[in-house]
N, C-alpha and C. Protein backbone atom coordinates (compact mmCIF):
# COMPACT_ATOMS: atom_id res chain seq x y z
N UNK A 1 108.59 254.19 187.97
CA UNK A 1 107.88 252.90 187.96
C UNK A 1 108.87 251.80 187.68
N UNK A 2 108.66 250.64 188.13
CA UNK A 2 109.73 249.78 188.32
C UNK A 2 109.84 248.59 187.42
N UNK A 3 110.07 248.46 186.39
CA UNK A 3 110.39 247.56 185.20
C UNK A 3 110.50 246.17 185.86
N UNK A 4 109.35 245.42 185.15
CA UNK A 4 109.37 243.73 185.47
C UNK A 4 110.09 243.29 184.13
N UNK A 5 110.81 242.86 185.07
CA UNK A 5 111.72 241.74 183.78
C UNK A 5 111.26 240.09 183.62
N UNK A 6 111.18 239.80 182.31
CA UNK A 6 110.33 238.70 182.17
C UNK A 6 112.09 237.52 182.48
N UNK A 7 111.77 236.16 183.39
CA UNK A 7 113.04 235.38 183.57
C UNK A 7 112.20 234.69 183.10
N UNK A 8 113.29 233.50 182.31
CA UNK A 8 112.78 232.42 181.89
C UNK A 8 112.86 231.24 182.85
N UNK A 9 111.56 230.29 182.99
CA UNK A 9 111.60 229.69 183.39
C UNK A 9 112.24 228.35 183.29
N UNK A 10 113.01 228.00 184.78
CA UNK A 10 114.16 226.92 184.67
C UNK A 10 113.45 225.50 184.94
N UNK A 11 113.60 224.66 184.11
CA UNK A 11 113.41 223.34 183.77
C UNK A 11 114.53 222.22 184.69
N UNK A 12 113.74 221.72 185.08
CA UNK A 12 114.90 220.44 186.07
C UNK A 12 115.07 219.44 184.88
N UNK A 13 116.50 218.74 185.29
CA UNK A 13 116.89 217.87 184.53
C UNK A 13 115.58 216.78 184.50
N UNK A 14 114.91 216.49 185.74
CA UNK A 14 114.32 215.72 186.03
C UNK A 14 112.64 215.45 184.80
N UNK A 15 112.48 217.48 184.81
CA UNK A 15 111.51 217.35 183.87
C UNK A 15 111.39 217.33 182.54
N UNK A 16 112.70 217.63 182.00
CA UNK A 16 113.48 217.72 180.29
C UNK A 16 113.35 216.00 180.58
N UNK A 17 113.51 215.02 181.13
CA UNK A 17 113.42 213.77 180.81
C UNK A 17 112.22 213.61 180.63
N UNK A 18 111.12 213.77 181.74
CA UNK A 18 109.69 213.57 181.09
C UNK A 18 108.88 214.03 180.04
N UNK A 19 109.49 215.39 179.72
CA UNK A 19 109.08 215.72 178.18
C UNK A 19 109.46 214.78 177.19
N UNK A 20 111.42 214.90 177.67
CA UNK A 20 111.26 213.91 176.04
C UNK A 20 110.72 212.44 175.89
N UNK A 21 110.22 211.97 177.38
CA UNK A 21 110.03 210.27 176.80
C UNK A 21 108.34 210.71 176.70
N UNK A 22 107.42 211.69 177.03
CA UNK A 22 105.93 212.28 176.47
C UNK A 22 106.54 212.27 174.91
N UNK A 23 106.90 213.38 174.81
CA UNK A 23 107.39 213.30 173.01
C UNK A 23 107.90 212.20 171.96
N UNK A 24 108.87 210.78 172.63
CA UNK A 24 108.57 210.26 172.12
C UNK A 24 107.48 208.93 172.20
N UNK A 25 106.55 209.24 173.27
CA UNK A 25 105.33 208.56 173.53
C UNK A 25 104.81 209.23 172.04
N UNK A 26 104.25 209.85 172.48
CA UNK A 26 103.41 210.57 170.83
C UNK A 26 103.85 210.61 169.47
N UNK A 27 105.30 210.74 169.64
CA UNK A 27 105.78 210.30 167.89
C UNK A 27 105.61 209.27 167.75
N UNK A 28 105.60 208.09 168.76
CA UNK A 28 105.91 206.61 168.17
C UNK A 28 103.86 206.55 168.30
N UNK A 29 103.40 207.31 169.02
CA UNK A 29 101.59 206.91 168.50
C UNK A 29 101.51 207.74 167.41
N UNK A 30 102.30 208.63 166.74
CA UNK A 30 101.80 209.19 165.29
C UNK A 30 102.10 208.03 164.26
N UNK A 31 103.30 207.31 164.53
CA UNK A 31 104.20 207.06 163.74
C UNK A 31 103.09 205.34 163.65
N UNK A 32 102.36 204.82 164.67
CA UNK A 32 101.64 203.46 164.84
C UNK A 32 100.15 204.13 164.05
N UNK A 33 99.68 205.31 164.31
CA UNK A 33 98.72 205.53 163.43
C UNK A 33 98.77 206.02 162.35
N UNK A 34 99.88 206.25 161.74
CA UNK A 34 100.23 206.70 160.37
C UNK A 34 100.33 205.36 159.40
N UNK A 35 101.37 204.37 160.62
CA UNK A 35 101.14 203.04 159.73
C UNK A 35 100.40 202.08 159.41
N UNK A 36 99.03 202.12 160.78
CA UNK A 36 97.95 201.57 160.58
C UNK A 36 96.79 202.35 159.42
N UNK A 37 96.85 203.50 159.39
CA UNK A 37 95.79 204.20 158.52
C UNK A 37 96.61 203.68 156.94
N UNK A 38 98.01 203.30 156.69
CA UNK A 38 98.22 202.77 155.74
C UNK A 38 97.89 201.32 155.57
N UNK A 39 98.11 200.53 156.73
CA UNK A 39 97.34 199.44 156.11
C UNK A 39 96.25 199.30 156.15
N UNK A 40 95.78 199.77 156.40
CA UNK A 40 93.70 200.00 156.11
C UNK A 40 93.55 200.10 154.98
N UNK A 41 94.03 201.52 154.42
CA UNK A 41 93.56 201.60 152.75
C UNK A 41 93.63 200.77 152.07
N UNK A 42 95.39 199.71 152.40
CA UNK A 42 96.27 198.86 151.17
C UNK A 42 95.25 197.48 151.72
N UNK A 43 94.98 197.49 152.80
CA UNK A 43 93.79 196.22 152.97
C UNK A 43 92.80 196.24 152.06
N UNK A 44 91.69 197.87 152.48
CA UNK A 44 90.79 197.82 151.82
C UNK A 44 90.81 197.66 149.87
N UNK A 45 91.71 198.62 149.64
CA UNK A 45 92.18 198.26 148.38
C UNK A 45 92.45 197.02 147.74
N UNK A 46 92.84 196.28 148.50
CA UNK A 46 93.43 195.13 148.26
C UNK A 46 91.80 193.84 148.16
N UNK A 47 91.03 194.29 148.99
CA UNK A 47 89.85 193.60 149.47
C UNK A 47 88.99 193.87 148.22
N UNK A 48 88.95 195.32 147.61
CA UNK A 48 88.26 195.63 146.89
C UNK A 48 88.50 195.13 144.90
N UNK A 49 89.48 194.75 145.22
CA UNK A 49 90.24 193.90 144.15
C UNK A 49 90.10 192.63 143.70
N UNK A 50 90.16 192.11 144.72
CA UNK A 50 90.01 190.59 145.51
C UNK A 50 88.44 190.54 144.92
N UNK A 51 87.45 191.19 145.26
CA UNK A 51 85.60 191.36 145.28
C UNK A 51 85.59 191.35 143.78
N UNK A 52 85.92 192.23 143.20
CA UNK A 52 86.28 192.30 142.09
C UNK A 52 86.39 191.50 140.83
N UNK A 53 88.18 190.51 141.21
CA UNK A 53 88.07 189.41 140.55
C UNK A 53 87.48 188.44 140.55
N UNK A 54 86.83 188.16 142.01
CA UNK A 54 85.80 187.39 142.05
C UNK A 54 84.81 187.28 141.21
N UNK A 55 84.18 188.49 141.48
CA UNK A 55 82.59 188.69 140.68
C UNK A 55 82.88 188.02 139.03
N UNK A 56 84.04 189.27 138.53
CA UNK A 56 84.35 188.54 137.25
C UNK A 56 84.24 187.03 137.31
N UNK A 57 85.20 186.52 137.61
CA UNK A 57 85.61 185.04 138.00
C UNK A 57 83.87 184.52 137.49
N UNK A 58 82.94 184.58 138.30
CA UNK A 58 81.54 184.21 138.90
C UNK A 58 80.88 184.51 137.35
N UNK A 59 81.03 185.97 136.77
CA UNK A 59 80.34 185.70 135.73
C UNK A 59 81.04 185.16 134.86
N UNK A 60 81.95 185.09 134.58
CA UNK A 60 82.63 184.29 133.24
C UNK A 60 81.72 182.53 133.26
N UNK A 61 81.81 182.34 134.83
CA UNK A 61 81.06 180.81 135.34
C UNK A 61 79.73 180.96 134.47
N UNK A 62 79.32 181.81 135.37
CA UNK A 62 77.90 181.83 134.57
C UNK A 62 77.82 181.76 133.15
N UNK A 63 78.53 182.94 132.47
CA UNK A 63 78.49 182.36 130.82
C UNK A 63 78.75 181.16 130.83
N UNK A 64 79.58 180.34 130.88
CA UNK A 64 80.26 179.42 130.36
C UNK A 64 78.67 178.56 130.57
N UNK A 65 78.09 178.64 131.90
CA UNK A 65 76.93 177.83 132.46
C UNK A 65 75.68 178.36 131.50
N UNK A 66 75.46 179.34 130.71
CA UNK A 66 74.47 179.35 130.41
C UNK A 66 74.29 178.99 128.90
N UNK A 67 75.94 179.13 128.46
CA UNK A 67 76.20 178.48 127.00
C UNK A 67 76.08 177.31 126.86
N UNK A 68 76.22 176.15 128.29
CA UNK A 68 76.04 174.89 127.72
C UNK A 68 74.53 174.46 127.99
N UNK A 69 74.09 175.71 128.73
CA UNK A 69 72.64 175.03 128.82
C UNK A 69 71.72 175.36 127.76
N UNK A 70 72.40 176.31 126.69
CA UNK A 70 71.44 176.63 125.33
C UNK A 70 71.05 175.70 124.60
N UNK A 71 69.55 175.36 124.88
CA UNK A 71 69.24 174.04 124.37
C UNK A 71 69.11 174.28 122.66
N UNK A 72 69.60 172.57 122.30
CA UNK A 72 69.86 172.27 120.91
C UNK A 72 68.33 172.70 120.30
N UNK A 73 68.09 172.62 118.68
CA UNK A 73 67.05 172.96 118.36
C UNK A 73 66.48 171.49 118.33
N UNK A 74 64.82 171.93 118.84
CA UNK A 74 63.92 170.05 118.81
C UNK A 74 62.67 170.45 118.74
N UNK A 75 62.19 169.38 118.17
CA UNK A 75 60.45 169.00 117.13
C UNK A 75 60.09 170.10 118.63
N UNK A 76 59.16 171.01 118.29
CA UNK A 76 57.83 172.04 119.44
C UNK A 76 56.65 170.44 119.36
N UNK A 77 56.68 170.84 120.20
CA UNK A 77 55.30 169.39 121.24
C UNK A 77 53.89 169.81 120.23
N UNK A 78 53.73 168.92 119.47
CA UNK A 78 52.38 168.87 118.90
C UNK A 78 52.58 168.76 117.56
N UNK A 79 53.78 169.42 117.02
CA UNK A 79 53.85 169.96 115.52
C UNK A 79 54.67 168.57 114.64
N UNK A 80 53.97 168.02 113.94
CA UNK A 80 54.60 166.40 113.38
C UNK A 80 55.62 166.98 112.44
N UNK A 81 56.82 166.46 111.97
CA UNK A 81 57.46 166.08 110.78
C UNK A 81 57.08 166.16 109.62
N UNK A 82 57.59 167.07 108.82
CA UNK A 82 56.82 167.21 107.60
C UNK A 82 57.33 165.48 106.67
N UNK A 83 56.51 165.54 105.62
CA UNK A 83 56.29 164.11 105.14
C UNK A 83 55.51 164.68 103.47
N UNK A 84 55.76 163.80 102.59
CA UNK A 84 55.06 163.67 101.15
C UNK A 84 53.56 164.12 101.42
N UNK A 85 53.13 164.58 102.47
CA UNK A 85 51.61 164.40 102.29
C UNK A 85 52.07 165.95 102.44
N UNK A 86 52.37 166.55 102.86
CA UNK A 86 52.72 168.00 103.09
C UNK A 86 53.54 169.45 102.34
N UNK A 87 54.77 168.47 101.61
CA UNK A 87 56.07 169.30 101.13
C UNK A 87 56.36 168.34 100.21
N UNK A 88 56.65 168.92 98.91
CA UNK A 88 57.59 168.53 98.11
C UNK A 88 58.88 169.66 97.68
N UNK A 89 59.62 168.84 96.97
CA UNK A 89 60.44 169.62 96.74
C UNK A 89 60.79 169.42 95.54
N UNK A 90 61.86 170.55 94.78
CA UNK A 90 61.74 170.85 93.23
C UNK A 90 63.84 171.27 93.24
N UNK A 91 64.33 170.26 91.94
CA UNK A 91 65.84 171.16 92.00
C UNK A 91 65.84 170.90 90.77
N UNK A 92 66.86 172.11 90.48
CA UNK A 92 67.10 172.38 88.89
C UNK A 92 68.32 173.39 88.66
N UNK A 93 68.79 173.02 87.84
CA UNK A 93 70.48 173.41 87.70
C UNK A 93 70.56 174.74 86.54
N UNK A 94 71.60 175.87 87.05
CA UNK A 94 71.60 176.45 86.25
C UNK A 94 72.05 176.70 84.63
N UNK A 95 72.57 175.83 84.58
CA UNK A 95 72.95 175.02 83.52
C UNK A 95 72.91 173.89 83.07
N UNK A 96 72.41 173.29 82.09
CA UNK A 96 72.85 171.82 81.07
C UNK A 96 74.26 171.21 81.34
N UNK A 97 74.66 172.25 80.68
CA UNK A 97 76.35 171.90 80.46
C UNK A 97 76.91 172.75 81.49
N UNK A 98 78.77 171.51 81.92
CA UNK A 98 79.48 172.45 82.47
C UNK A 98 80.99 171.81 82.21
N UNK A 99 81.91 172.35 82.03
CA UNK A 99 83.17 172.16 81.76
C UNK A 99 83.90 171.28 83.09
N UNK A 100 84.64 170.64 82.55
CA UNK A 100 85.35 169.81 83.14
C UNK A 100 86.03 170.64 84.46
N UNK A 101 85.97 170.73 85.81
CA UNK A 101 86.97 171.44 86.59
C UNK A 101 86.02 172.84 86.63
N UNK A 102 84.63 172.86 86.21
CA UNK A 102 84.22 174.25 86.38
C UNK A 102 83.29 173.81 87.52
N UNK A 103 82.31 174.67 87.82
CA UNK A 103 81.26 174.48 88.86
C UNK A 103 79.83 174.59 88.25
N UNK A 104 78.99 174.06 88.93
CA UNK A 104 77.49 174.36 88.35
C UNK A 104 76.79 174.56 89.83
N UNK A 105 75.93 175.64 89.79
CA UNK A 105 74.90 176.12 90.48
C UNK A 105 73.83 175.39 90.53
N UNK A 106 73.12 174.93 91.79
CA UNK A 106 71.88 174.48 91.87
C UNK A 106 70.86 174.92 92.83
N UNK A 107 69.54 174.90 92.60
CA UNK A 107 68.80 175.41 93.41
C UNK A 107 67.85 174.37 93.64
N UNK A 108 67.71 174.44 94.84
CA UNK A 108 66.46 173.63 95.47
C UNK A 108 65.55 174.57 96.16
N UNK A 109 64.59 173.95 95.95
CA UNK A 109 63.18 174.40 96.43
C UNK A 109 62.51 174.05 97.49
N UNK A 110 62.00 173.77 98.54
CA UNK A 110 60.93 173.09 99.05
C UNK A 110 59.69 173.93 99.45
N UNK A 111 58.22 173.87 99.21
CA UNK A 111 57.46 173.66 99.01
C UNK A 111 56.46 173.43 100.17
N UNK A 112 55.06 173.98 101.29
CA UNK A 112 54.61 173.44 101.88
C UNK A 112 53.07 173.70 101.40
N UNK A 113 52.66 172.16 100.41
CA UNK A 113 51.16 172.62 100.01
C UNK A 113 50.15 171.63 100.47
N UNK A 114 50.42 171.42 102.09
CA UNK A 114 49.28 170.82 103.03
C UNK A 114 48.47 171.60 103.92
N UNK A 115 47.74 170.89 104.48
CA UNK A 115 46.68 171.55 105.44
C UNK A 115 47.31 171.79 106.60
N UNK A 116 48.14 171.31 106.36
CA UNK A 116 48.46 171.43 108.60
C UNK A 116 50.42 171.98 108.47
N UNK A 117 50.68 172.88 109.43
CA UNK A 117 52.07 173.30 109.51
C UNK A 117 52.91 171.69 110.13
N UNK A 118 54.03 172.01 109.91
CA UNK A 118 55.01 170.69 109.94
C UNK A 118 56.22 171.31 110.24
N UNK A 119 57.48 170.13 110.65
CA UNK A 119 58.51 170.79 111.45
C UNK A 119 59.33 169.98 110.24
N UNK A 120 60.83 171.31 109.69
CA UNK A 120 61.31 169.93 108.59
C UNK A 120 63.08 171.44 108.96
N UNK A 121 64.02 169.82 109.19
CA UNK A 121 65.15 170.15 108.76
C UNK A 121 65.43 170.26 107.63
N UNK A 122 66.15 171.81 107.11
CA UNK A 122 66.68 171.90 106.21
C UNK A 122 68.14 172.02 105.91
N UNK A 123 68.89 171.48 106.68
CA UNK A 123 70.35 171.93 106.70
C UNK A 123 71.00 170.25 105.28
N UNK A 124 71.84 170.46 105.29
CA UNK A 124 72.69 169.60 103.78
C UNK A 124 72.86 168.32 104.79
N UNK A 125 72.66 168.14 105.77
CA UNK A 125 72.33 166.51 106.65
C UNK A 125 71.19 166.30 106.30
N UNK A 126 69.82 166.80 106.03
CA UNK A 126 68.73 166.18 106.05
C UNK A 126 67.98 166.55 104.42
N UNK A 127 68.63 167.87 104.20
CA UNK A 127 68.11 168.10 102.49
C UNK A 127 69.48 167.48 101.87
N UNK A 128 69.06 166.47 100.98
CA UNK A 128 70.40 165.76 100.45
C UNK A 128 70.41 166.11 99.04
N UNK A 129 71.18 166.94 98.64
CA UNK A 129 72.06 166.99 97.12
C UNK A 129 72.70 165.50 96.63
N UNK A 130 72.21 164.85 95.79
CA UNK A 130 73.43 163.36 95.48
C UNK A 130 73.30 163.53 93.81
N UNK A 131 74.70 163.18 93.28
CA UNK A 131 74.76 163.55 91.96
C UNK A 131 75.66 162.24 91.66
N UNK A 132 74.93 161.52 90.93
CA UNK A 132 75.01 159.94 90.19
C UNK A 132 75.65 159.87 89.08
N UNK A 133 76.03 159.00 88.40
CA UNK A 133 76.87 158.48 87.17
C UNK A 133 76.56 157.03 86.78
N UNK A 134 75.00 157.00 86.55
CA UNK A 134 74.38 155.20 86.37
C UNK A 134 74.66 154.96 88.23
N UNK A 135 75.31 153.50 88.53
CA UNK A 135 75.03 153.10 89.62
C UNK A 135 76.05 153.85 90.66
N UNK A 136 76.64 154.71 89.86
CA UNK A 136 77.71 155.23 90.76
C UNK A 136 77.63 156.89 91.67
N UNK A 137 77.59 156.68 93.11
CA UNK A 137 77.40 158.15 93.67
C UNK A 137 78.96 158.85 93.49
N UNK A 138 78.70 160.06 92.80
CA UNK A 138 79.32 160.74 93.13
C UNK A 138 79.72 162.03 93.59
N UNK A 139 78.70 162.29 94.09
CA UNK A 139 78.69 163.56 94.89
C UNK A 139 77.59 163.83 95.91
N UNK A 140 77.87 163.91 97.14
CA UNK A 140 76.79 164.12 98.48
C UNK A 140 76.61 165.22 99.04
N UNK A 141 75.62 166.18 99.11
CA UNK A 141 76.11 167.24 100.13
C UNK A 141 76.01 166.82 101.14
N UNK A 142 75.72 166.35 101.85
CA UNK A 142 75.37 165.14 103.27
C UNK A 142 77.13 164.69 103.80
N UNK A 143 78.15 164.92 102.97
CA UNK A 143 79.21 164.03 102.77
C UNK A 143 79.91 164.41 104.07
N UNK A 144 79.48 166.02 104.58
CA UNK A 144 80.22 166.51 106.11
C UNK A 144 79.13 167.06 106.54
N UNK A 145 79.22 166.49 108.23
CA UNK A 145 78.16 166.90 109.44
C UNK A 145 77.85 168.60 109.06
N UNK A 146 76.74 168.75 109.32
CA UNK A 146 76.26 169.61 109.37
C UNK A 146 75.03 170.35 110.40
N UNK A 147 75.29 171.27 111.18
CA UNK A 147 74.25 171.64 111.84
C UNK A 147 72.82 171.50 111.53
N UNK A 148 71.44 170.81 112.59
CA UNK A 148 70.48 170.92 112.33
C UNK A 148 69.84 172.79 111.70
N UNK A 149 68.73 172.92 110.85
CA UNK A 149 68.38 173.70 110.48
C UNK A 149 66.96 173.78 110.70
N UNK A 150 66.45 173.96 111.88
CA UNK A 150 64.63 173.45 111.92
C UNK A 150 63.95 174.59 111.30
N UNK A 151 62.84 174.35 110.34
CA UNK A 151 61.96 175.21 109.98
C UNK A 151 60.51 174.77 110.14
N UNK A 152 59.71 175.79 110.51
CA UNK A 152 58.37 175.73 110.54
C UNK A 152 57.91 175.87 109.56
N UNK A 153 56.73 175.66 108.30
CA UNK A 153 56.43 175.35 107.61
C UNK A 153 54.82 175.53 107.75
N UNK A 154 54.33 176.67 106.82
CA UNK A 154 52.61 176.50 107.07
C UNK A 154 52.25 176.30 105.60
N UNK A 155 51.38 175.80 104.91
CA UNK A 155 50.63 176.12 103.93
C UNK A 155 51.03 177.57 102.61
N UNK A 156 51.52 177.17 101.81
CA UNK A 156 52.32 178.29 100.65
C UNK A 156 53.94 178.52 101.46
N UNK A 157 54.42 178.37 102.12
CA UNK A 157 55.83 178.55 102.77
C UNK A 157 56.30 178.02 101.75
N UNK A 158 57.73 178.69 101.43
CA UNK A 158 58.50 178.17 100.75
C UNK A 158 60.13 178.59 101.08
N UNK A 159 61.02 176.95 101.19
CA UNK A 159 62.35 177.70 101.14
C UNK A 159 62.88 177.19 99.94
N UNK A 160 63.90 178.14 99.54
CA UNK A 160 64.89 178.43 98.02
C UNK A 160 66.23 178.76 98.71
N UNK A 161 66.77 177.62 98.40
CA UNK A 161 68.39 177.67 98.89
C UNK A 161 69.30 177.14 97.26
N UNK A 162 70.62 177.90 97.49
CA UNK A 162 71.49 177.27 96.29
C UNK A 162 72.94 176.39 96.89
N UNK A 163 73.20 175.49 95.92
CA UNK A 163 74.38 174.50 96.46
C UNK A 163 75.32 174.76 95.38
N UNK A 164 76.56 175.14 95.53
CA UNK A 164 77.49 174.72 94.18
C UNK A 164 78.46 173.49 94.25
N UNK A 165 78.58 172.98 93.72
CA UNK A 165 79.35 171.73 92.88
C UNK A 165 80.03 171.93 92.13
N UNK A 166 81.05 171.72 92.30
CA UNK A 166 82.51 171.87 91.87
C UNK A 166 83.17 171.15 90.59
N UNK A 167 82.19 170.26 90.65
CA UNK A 167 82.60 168.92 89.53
C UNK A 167 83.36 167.54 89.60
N UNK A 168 83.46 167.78 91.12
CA UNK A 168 84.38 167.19 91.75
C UNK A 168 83.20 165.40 92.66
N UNK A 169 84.75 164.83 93.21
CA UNK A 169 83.68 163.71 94.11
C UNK A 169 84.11 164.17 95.04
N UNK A 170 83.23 163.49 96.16
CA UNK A 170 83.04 163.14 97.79
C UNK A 170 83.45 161.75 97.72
N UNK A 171 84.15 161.57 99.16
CA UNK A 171 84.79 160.28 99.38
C UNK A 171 83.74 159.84 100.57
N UNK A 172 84.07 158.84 101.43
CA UNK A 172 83.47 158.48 102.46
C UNK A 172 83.52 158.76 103.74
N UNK A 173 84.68 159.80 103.64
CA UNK A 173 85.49 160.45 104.75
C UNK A 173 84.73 162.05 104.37
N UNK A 174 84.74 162.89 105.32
CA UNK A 174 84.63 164.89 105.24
C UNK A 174 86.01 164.97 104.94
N UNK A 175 85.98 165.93 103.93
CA UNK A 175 87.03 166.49 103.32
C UNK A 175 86.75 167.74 102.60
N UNK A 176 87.66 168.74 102.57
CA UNK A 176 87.57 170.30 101.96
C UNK A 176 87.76 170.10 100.24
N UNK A 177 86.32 170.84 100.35
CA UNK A 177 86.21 170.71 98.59
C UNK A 177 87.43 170.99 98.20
N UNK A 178 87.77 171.80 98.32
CA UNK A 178 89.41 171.63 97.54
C UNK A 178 90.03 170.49 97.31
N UNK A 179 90.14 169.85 98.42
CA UNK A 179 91.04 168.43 98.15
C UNK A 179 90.32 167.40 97.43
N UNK A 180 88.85 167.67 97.28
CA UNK A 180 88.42 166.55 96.24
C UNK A 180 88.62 166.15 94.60
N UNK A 181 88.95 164.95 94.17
CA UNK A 181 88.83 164.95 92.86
C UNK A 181 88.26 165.18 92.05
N UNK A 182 88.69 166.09 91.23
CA UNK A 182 87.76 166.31 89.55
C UNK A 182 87.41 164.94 89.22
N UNK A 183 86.17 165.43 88.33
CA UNK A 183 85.29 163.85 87.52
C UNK A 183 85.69 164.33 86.24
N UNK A 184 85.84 163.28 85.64
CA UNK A 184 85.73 163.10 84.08
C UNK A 184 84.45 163.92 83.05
N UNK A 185 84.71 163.88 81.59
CA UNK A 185 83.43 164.09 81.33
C UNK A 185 82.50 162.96 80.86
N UNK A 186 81.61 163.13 80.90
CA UNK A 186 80.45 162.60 81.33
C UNK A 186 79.01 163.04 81.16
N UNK A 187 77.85 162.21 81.69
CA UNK A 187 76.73 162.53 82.18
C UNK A 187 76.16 162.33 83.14
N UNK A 188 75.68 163.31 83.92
CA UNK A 188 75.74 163.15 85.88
C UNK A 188 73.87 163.63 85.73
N UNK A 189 73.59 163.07 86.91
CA UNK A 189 72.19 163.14 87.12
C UNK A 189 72.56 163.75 88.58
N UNK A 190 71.61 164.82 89.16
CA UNK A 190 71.16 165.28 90.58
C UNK A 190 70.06 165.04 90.74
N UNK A 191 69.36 164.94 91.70
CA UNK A 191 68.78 165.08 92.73
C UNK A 191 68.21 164.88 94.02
N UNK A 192 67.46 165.82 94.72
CA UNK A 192 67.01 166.19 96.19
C UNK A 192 66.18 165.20 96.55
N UNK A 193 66.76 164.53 98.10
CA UNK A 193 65.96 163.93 98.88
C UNK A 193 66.21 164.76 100.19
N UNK A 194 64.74 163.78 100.87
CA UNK A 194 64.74 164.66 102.12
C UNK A 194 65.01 162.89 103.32
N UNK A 195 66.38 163.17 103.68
CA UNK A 195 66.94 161.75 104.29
C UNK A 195 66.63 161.09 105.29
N UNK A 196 65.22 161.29 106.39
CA UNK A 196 64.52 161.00 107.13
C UNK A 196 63.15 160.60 106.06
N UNK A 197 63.03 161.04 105.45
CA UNK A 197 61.78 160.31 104.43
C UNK A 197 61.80 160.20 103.09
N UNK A 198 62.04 159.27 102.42
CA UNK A 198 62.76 158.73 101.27
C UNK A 198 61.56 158.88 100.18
N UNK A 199 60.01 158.94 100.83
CA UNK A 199 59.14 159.47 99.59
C UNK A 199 59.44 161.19 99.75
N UNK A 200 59.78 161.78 99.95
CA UNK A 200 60.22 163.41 99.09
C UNK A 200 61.49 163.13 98.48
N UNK A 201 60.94 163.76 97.41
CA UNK A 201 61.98 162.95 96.65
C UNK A 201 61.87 164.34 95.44
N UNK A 202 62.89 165.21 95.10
CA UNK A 202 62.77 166.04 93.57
C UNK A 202 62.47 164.87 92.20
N UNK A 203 61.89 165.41 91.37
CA UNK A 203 62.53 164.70 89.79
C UNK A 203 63.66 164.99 89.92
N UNK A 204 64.88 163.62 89.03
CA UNK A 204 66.02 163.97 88.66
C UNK A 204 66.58 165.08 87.02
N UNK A 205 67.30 165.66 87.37
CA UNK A 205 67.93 166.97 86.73
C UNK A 205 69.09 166.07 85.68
N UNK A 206 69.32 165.75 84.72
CA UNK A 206 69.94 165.30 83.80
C UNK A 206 71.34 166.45 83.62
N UNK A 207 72.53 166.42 83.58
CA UNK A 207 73.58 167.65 82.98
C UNK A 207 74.71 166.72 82.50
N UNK A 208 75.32 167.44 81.63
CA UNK A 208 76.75 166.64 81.02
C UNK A 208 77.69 167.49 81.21
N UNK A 209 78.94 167.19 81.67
CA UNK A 209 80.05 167.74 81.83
C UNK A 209 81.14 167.48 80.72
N UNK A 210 81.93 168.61 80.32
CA UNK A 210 82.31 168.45 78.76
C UNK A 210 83.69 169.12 79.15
């Protein structure tokens, strides 16, 4: 039996050229879709970043927009100003005596023993601490701005807040208790008004500083 011998088949110069410019047809389309599938991702990535800081960006806006629209506190529609016919108020010191350069504790009271609820700032702008020496003021809690404090107020309500006093004055300027001057000794009178209505008024509290 007669043995087939396998010959390899001969290639013309002509067709070794068309392979290799097919071959590098297709490397240079691997090589254009290898580099496009990279900028896709680094786009999308890049896009998705971009969306991103935006949104942030957008809400930070919004906070900023919804902080200035937090409305200030104001009188509720119907409810009047409390007034002498409604609230009084009561202050009284924890001590008589207090040493020169020491502090004394005070407490104020206010009080709601009317028929009808009422709207009343209580912050140290509108409840006023003033501590006298005959015709002379010398001490305000009023003396630096202070945030409104609105309270509602019905019938038996009561607020109890304390102030300390240093022994010191208030000038006409806000200034840090620290930097204010010690008073002499003496005899100092306190008390509480309410500075939108000049009839609430505490009795005055008599103390001597020694």
């Amino acid at each position: 039996m007669a043995q087939v011998r396998n010959r390899k088949r001969k290639v013309s110069k002509q067709q070794q050229a068309v392979y290799r410019r097919r071959r590098i047809v297709v490397g240079a389309a691997l090589v254009l879709i290898v580099a496009l599938v990279v900028f896709c991702v680094y786009s999308i990535g890049r896009g998705i970043s971009e969306v991103g800081q935006n949104m942030d960006a957008r809400a930070a806006s919004h906070v900023d927009i919804s902080r200035q629209a937090t409305p200030q506190p104001h009188r509720t529609t119907g409810i009047k100003n409390c007034d002498s016919s409604n609230v009084h108020m009561q202050l009284s010191a924890k001590a008589s005596e207090v040493a020169v350069g020491g502090s004394l504790e005070w407490t104020e009271t206010i009080t709601h023993d009317g028929s009808k609820s009422c709207l009343i700032d209580v912050s140290d702008s509108s409840v006023v601490l003033t501590i006298t020496s005959g015709s002379d003021t010398i001490w305000r809690s009023d003396s630096c701005p202070a945030e409104s404090d609105l309270l509602l107020m019905a019938k038996g309500d009561r607020k109890i807040r304390t102030v300390t006093w240093n022994t010191n004055r208030t000038g006409q300027q806000c200034a840090d208790d620290k930097d204010l001057p010690k008073i002499d000794k003496g005899t100092y009178v306190g008390q509480l008004t309410l500075k939108n209505d000049a009839t609430v008024i505490s009795d005055p509290v008599t103390i001597e500083v020694k």
